[in-house]
C-alpha atoms as a PDB file:
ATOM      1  CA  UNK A   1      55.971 -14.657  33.994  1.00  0.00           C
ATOM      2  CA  UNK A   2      58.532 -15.744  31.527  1.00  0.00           C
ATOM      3  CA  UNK A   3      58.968 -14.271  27.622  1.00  0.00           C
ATOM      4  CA  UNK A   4      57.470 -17.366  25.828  1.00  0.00           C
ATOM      5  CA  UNK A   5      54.461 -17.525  28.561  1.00  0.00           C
ATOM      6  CA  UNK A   6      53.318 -13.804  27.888  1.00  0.00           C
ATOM      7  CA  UNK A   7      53.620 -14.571  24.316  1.00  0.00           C
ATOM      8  CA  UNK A   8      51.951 -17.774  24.685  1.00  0.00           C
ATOM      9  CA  UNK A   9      48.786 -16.135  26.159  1.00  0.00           C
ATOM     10  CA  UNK A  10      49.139 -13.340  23.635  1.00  0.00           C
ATOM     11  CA  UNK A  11      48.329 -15.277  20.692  1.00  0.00           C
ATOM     12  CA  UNK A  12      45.975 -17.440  22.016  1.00  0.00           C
ATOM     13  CA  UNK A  13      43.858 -13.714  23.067  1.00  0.00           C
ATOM     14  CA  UNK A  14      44.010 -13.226  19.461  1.00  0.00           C
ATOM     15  CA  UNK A  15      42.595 -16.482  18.580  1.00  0.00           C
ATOM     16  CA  UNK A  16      39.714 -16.074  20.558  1.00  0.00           C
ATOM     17  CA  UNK A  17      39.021 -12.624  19.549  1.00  0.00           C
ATOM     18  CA  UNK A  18      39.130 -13.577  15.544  1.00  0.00           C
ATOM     19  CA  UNK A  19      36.909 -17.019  16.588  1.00  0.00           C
ATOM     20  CA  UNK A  20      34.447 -14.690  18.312  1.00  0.00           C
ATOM     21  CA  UNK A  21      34.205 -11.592  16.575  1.00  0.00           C
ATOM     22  CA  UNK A  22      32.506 -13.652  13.786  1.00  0.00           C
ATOM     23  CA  UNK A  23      29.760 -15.301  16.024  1.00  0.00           C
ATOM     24  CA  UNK A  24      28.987 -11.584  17.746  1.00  0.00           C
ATOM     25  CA  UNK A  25      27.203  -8.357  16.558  1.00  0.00           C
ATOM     26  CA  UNK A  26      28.405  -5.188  17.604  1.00  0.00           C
ATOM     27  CA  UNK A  27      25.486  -3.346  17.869  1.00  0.00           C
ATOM     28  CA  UNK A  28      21.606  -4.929  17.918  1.00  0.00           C
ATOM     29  CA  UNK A  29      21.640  -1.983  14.658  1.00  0.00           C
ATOM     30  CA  UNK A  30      24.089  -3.859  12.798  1.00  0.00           C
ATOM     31  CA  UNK A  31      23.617  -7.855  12.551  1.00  0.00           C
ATOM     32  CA  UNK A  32      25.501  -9.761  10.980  1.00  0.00           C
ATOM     33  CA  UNK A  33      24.507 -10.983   7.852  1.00  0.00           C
ATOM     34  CA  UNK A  34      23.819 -14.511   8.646  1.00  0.00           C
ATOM     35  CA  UNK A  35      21.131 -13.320  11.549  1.00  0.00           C
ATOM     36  CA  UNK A  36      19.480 -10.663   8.471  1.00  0.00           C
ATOM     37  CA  UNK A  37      19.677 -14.015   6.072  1.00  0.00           C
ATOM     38  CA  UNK A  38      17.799 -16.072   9.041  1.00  0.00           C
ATOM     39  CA  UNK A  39      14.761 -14.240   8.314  1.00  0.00           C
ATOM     40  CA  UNK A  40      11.875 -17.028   9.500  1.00  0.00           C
ATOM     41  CA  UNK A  41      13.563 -16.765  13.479  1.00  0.00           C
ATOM     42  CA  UNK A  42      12.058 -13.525  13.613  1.00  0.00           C
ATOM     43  CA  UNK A  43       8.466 -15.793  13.990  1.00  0.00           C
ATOM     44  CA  UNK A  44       9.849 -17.258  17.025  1.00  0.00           C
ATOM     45  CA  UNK A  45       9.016 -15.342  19.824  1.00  0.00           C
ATOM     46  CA  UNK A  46       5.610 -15.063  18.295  1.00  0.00           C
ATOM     47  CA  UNK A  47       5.068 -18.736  18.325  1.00  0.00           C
ATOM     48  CA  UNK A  48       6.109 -19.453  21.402  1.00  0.00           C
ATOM     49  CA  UNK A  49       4.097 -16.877  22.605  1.00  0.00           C
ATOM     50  CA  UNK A  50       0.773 -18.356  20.927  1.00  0.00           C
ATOM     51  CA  UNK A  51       1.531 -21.818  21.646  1.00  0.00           C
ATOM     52  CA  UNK A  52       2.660 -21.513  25.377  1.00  0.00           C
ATOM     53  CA  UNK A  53       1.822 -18.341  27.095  1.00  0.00           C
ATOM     54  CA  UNK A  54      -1.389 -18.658  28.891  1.00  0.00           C
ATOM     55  CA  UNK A  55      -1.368 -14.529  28.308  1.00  0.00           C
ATOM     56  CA  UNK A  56      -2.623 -15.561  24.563  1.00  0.00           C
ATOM     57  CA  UNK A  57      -5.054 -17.625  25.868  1.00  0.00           C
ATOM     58  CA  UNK A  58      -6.438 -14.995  27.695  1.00  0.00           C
ATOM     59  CA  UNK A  59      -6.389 -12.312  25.265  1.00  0.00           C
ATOM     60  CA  UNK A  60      -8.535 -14.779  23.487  1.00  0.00           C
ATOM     61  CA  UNK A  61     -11.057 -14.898  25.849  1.00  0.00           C
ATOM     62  CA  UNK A  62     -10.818 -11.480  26.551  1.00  0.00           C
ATOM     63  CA  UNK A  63     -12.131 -10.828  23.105  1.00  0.00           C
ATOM     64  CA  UNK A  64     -14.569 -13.456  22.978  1.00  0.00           C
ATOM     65  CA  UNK A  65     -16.137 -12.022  26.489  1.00  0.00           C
ATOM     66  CA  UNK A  66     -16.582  -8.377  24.843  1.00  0.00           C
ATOM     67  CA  UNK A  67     -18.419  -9.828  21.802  1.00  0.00           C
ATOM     68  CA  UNK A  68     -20.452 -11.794  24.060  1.00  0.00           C
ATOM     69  CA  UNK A  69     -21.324  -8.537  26.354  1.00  0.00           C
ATOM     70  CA  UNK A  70     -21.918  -6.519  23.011  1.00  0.00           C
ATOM     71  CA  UNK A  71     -24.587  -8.816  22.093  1.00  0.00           C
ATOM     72  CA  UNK A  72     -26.016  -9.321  24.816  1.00  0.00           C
ATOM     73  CA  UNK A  73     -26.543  -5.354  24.949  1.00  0.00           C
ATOM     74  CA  UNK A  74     -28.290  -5.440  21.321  1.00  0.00           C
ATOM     75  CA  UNK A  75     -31.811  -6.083  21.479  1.00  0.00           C
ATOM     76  CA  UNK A  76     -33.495  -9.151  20.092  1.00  0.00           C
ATOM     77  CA  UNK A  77     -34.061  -9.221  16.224  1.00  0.00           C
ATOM     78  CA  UNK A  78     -34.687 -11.502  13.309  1.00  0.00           C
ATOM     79  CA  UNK A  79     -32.110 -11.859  10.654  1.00  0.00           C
ATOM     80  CA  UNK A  80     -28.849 -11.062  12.392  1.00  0.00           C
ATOM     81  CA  UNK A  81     -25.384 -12.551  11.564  1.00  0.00           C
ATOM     82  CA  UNK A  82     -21.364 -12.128  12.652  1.00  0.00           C
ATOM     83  CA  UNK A  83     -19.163 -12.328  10.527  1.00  0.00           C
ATOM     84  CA  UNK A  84     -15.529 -14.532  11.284  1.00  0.00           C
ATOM     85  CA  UNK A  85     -12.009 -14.448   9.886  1.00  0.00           C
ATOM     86  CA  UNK A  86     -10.727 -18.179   9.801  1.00  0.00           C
ATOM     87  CA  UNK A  87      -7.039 -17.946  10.393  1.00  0.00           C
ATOM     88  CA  UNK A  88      -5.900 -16.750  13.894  1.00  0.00           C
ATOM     89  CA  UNK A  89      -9.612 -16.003  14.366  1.00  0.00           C
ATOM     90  CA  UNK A  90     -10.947 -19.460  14.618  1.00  0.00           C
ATOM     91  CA  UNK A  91      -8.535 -21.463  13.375  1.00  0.00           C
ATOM     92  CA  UNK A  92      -4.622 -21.686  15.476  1.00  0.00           C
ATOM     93  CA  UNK A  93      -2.205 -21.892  12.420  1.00  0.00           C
ATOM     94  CA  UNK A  94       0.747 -21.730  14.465  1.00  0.00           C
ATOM     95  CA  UNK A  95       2.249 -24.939  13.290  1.00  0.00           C
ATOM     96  CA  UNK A  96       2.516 -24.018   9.805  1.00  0.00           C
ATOM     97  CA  UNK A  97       4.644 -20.934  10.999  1.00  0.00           C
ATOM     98  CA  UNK A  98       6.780 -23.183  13.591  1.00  0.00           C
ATOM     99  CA  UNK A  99       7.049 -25.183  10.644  1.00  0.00           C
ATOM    100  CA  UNK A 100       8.902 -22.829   8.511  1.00  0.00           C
ATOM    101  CA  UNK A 101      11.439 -21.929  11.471  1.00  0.00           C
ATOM    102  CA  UNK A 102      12.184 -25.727  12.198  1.00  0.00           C
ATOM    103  CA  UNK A 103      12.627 -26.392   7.987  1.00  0.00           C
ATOM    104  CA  UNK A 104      13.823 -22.996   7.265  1.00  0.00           C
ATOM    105  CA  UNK A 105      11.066 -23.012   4.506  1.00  0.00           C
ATOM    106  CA  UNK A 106       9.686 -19.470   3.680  1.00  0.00           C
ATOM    107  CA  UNK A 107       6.131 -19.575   3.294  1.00  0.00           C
ATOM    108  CA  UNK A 108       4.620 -20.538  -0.138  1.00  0.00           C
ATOM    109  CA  UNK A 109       1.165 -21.291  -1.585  1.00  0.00           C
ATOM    110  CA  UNK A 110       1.624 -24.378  -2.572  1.00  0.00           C
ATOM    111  CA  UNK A 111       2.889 -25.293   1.218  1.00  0.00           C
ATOM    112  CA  UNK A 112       0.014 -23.306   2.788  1.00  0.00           C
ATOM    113  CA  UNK A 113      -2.545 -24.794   0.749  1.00  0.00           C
ATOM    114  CA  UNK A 114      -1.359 -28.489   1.814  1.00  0.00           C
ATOM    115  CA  UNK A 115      -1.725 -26.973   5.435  1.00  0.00           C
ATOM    116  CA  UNK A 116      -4.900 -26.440   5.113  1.00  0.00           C
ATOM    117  CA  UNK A 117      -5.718 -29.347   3.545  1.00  0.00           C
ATOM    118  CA  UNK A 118      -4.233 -31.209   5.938  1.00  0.00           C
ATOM    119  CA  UNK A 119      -6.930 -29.972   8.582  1.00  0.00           C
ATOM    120  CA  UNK A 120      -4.864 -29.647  11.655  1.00  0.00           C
ATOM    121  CA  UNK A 121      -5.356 -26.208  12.760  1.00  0.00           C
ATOM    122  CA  UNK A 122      -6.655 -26.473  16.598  1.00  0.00           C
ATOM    123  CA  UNK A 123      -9.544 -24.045  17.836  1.00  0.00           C
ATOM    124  CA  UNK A 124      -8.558 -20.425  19.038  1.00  0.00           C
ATOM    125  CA  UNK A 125      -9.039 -20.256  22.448  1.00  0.00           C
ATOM    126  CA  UNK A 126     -12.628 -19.456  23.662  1.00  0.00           C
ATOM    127  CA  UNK A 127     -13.635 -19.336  19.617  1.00  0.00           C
ATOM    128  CA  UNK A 128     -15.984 -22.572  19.889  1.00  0.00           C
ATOM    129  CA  UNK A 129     -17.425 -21.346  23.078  1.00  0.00           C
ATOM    130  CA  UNK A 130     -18.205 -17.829  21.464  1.00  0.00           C
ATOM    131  CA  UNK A 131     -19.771 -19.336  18.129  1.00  0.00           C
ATOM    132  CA  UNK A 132     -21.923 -21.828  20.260  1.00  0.00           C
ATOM    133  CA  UNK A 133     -23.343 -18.511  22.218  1.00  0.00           C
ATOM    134  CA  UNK A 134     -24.095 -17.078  18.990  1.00  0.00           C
ATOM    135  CA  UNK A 135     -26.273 -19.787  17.492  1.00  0.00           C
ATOM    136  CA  UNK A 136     -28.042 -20.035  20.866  1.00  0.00           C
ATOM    137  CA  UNK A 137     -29.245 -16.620  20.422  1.00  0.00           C
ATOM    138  CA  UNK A 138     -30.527 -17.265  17.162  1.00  0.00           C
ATOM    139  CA  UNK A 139     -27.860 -15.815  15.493  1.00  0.00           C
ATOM    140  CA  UNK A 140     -26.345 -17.039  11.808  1.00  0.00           C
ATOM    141  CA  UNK A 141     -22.490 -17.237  11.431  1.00  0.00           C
ATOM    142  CA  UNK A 142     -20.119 -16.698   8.756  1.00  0.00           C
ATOM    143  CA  UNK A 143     -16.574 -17.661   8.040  1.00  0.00           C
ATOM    144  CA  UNK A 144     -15.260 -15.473   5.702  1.00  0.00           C
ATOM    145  CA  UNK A 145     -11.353 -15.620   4.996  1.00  0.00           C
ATOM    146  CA  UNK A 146      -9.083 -15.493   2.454  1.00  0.00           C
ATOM    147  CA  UNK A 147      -7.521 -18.605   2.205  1.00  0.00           C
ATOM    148  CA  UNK A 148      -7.982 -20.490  -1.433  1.00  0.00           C
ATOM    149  CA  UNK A 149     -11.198 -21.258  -2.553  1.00  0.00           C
ATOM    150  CA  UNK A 150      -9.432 -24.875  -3.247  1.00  0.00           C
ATOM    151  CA  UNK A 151      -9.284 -25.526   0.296  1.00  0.00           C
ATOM    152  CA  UNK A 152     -12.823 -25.150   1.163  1.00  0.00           C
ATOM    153  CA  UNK A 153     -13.474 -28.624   1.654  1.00  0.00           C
ATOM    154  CA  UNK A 154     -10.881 -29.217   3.796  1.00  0.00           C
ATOM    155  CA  UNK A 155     -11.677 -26.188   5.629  1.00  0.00           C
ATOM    156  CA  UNK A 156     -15.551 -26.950   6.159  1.00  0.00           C
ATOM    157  CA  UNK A 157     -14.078 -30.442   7.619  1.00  0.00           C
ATOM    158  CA  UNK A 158     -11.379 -29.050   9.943  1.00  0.00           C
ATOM    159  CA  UNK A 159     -14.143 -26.732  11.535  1.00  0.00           C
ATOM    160  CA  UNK A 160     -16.857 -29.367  11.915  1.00  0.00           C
ATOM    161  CA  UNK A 161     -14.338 -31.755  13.232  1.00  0.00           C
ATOM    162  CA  UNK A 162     -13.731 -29.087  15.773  1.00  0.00           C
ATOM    163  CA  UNK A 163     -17.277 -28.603  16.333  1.00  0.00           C
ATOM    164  CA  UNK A 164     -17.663 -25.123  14.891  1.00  0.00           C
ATOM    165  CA  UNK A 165     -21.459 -25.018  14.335  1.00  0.00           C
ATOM    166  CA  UNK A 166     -23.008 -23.880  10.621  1.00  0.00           C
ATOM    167  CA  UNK A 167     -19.840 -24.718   8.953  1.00  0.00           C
ATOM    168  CA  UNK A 168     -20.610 -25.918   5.214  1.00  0.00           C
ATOM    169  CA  UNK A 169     -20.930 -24.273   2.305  1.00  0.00           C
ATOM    170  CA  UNK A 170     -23.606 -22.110   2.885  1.00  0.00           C
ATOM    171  CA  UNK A 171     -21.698 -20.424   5.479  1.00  0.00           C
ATOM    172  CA  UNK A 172     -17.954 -20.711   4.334  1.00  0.00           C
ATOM    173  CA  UNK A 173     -16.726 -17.743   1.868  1.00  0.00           C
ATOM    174  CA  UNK A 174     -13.374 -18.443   0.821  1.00  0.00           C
ATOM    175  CA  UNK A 175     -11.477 -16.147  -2.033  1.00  0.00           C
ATOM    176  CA  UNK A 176     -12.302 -16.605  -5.332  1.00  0.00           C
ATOM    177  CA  UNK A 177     -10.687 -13.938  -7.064  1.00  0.00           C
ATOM    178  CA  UNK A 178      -9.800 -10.999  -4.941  1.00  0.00           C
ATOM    179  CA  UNK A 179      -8.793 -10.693  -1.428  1.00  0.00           C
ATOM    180  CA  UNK A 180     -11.222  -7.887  -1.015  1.00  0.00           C
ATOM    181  CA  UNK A 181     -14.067  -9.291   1.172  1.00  0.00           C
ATOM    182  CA  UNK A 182     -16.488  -6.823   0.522  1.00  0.00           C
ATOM    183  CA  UNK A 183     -18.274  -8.981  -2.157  1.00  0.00           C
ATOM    184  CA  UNK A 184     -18.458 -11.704  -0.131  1.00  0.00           C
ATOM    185  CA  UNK A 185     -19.864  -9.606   2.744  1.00  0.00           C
ATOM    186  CA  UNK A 186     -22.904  -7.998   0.342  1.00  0.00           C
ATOM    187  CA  UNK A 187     -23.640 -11.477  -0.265  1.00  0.00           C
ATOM    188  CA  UNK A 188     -24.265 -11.926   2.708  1.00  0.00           C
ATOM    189  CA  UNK A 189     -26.423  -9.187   3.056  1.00  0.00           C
ATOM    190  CA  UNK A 190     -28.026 -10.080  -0.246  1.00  0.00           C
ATOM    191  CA  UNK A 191     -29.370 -12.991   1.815  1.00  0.00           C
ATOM    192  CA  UNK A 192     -31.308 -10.203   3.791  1.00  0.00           C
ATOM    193  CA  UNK A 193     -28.946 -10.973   7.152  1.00  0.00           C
ATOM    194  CA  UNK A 194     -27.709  -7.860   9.214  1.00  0.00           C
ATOM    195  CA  UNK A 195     -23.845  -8.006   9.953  1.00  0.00           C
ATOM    196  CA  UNK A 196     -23.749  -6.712  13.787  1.00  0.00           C
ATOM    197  CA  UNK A 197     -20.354  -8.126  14.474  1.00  0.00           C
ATOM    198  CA  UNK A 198     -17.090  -9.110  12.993  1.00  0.00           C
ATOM    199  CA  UNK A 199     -14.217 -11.141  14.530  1.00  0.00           C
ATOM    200  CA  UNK A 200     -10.605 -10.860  13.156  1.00  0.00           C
ATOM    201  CA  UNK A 201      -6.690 -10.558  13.726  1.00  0.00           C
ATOM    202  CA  UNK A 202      -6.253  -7.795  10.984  1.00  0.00           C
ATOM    203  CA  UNK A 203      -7.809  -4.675  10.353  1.00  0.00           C
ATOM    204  CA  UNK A 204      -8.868  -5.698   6.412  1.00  0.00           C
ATOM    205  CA  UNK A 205     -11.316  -8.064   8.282  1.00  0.00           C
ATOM    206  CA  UNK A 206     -12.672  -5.270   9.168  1.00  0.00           C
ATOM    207  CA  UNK A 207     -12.417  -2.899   6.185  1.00  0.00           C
ATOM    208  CA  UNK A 208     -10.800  -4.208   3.633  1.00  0.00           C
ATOM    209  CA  UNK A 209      -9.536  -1.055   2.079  1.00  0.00           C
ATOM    210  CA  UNK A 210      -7.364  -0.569   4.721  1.00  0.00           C
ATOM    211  CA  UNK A 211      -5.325  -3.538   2.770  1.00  0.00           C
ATOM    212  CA  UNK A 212      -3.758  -1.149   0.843  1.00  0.00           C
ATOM    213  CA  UNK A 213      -2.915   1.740   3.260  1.00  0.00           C
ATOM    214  CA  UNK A 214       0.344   2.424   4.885  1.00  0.00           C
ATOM    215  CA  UNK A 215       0.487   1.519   9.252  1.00  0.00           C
ATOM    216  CA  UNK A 216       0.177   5.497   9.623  1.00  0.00           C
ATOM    217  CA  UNK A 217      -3.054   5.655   7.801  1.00  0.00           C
ATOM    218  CA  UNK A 218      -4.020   1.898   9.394  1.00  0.00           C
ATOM    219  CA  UNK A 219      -3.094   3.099  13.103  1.00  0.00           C
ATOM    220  CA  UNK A 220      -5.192   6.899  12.404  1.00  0.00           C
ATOM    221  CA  UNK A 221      -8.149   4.613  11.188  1.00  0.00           C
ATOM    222  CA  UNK A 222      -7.804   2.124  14.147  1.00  0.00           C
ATOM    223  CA  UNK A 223      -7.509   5.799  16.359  1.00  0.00           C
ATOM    224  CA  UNK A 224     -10.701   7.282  14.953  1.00  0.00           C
ATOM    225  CA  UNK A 225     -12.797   3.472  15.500  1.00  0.00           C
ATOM    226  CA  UNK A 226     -11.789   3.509  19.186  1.00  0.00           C
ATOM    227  CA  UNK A 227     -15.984   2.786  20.722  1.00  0.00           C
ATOM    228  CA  UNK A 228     -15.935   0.282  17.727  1.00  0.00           C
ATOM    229  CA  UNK A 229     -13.288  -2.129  19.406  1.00  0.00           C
ATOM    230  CA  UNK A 230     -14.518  -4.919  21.842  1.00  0.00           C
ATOM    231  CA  UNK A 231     -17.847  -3.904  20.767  1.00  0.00           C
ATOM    232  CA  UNK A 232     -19.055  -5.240  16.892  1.00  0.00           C
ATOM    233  CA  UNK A 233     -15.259  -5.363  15.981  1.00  0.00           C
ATOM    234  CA  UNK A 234     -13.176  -8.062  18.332  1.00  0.00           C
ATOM    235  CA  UNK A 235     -10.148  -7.823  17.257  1.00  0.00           C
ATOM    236  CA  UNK A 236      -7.677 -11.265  18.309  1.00  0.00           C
ATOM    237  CA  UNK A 237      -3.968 -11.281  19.400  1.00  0.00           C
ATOM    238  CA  UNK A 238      -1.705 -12.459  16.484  1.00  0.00           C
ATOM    239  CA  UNK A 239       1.960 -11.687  16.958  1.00  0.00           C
ATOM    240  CA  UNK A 240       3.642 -14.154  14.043  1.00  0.00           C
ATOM    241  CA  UNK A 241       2.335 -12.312  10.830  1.00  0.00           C
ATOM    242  CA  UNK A 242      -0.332  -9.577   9.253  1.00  0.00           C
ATOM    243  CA  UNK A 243      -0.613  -7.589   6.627  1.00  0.00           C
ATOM    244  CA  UNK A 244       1.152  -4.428   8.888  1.00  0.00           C
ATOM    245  CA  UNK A 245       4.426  -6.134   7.637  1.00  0.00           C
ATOM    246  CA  UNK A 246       3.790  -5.638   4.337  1.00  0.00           C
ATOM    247  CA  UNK A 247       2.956  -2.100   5.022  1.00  0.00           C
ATOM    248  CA  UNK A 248       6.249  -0.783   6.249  1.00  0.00           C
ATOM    249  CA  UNK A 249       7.480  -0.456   2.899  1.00  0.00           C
ATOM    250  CA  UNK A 250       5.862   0.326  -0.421  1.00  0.00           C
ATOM    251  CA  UNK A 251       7.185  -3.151  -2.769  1.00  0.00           C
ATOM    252  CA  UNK A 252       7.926  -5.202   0.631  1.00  0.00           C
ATOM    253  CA  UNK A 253       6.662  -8.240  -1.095  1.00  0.00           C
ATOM    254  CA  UNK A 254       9.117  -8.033  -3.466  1.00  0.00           C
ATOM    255  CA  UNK A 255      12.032  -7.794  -1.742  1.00  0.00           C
ATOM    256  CA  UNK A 256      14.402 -10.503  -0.426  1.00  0.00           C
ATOM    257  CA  UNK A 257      14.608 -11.943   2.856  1.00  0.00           C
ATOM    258  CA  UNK A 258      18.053  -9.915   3.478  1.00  0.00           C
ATOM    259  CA  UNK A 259      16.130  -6.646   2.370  1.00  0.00           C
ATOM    260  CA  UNK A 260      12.747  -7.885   4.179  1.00  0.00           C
ATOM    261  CA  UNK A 261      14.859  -7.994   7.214  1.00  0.00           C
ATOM    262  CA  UNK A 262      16.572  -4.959   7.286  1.00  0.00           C
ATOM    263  CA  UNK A 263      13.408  -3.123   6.615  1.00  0.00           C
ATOM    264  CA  UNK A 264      12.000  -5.083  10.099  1.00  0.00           C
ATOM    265  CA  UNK A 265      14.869  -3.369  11.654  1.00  0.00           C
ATOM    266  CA  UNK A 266      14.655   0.109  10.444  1.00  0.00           C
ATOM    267  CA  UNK A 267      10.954   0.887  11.524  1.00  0.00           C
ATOM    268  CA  UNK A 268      11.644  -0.211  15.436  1.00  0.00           C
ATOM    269  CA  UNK A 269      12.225   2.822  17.586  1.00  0.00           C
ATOM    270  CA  UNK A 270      14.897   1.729  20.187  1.00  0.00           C
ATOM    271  CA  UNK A 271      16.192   3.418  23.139  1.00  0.00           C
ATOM    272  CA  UNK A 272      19.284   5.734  22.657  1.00  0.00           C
ATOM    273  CA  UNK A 273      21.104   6.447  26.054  1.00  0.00           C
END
């Protein structure tokens, strides 16, 4: 091979090297900043999961088949209710999130609230099903979820349209002022109903103090509930968001997407060969 071929080749070696060294990370522990920036593609995998996989599906039902067993088991009585979460409960928001990847909008209030409004949140799988069983054992039901109180209307409709049974009003809690659902919950038992079940994707559906707690504290109160779980607690799958997120760091809603990812990142345990 001749001087000015070798040289030739050379060069063009380092071109490609400086083109792709840019477009490559080194390590999976140190992205480049454009993937850390690209913070809404971390939902993807999530909703492609929830919107394709027939493994969701079945997870649903899954849950949905224990609450129906647990019932079954209790014995007949007057005055009995469950208790729902809306959102990845009942109600498949997964186009909102697929929304924000596609538009690379973060989400917002104001964006989430014209969601909702717009009432096109499908069913959960199995979710209709499960609430029919309940009302045909004489059971009263109760959505209670923290989305805004100004979206109740538009809530009630999207369920009914659905054909979620006993959704109006009397039936739909939304929040007024606090996130905590407890109030809502003793007004429901105000109304002289026993709660023997509740349905939800996070653990503050289930006790909402563990809003506040950090995933140690949330994963040792999960640990000590174990016989509560696909008995009066069905928890459903919901890989694209909770409030564990905002539990891996003390101020994480505060941060920016750069820090928000980076954070992600430091509390994964991979493999070190």
């Amino acid at each position: 091979m001749n001087t000015k071929r070798m040289k030739s080749l050379f060069f063009s070696g380092i071109l490609t090297l400086v083109v792709f060294s840019g477009c490559v990370s080194v390590s999976p522990n140190t992205p480049s900043n454009n993937d850390l920036l690209n913070y809404n593609h971390d939902l993807l995998m999530g909703i492609l999961w929830q919107q394709n996989s027939g493994e969701y599906a079945a997870l649903c039902y899954q849950a949905f088949n224990a609450g129906k067993a647990y019932i079954a088991s209790l014995p007949p009585r007057e005055n009995r209710a469950v208790v729902f979460d809306i959102d990845e409960t009942v109600l498949d928001n997964s186009k909102y999130a697929a929304w924000m990847v596609v538009t690379g909008n973060p989400w917002g209030n104001d964006t989430w609230e014209g969601w909702c409004n717009a009432r096109e949140a499908d069913a959960v799988p199995g979710a209709i099903d499960f609430a029919l069983y309940l009302t045909e054992q004489g059971i009263e039901i109760f959505y209670v979820s923290n989305r805004p109180d100004s979206t109740t209307e538009s809530t009630i409709v999207n369920l009914q349209d659905l054909g979620f049974p006993l959704a109006d009003r009397d039936h739909v809690f939304l929040q007024e002022n606090s996130s905590d659902k407890n109030p809502r919950l003793e007004r429901i038992r105000a109304l002289g109903y026993d709660i023997v079940l509740f349905a939800g994707d996070s653990l503050e559906d289930f006790d909402s103090a563990t809003r506040r707690w950090t995933n140690r504290e949330r994963r040792d109160w999960a640990d000590a509930g174990i016989d509560g779980f696909g008995a009066y607690r069905i928890v459903l799958p919901n890989a694209v968001y909770g409030t564990f997120e905002s539990a891996l760091v003390g101020g994480y809603y505060g941060l920016s997407l750069e820090e928000k990812a980076r954070t992600r990142l430091e509390n994964i345990s991979p493999w070190k060969p």
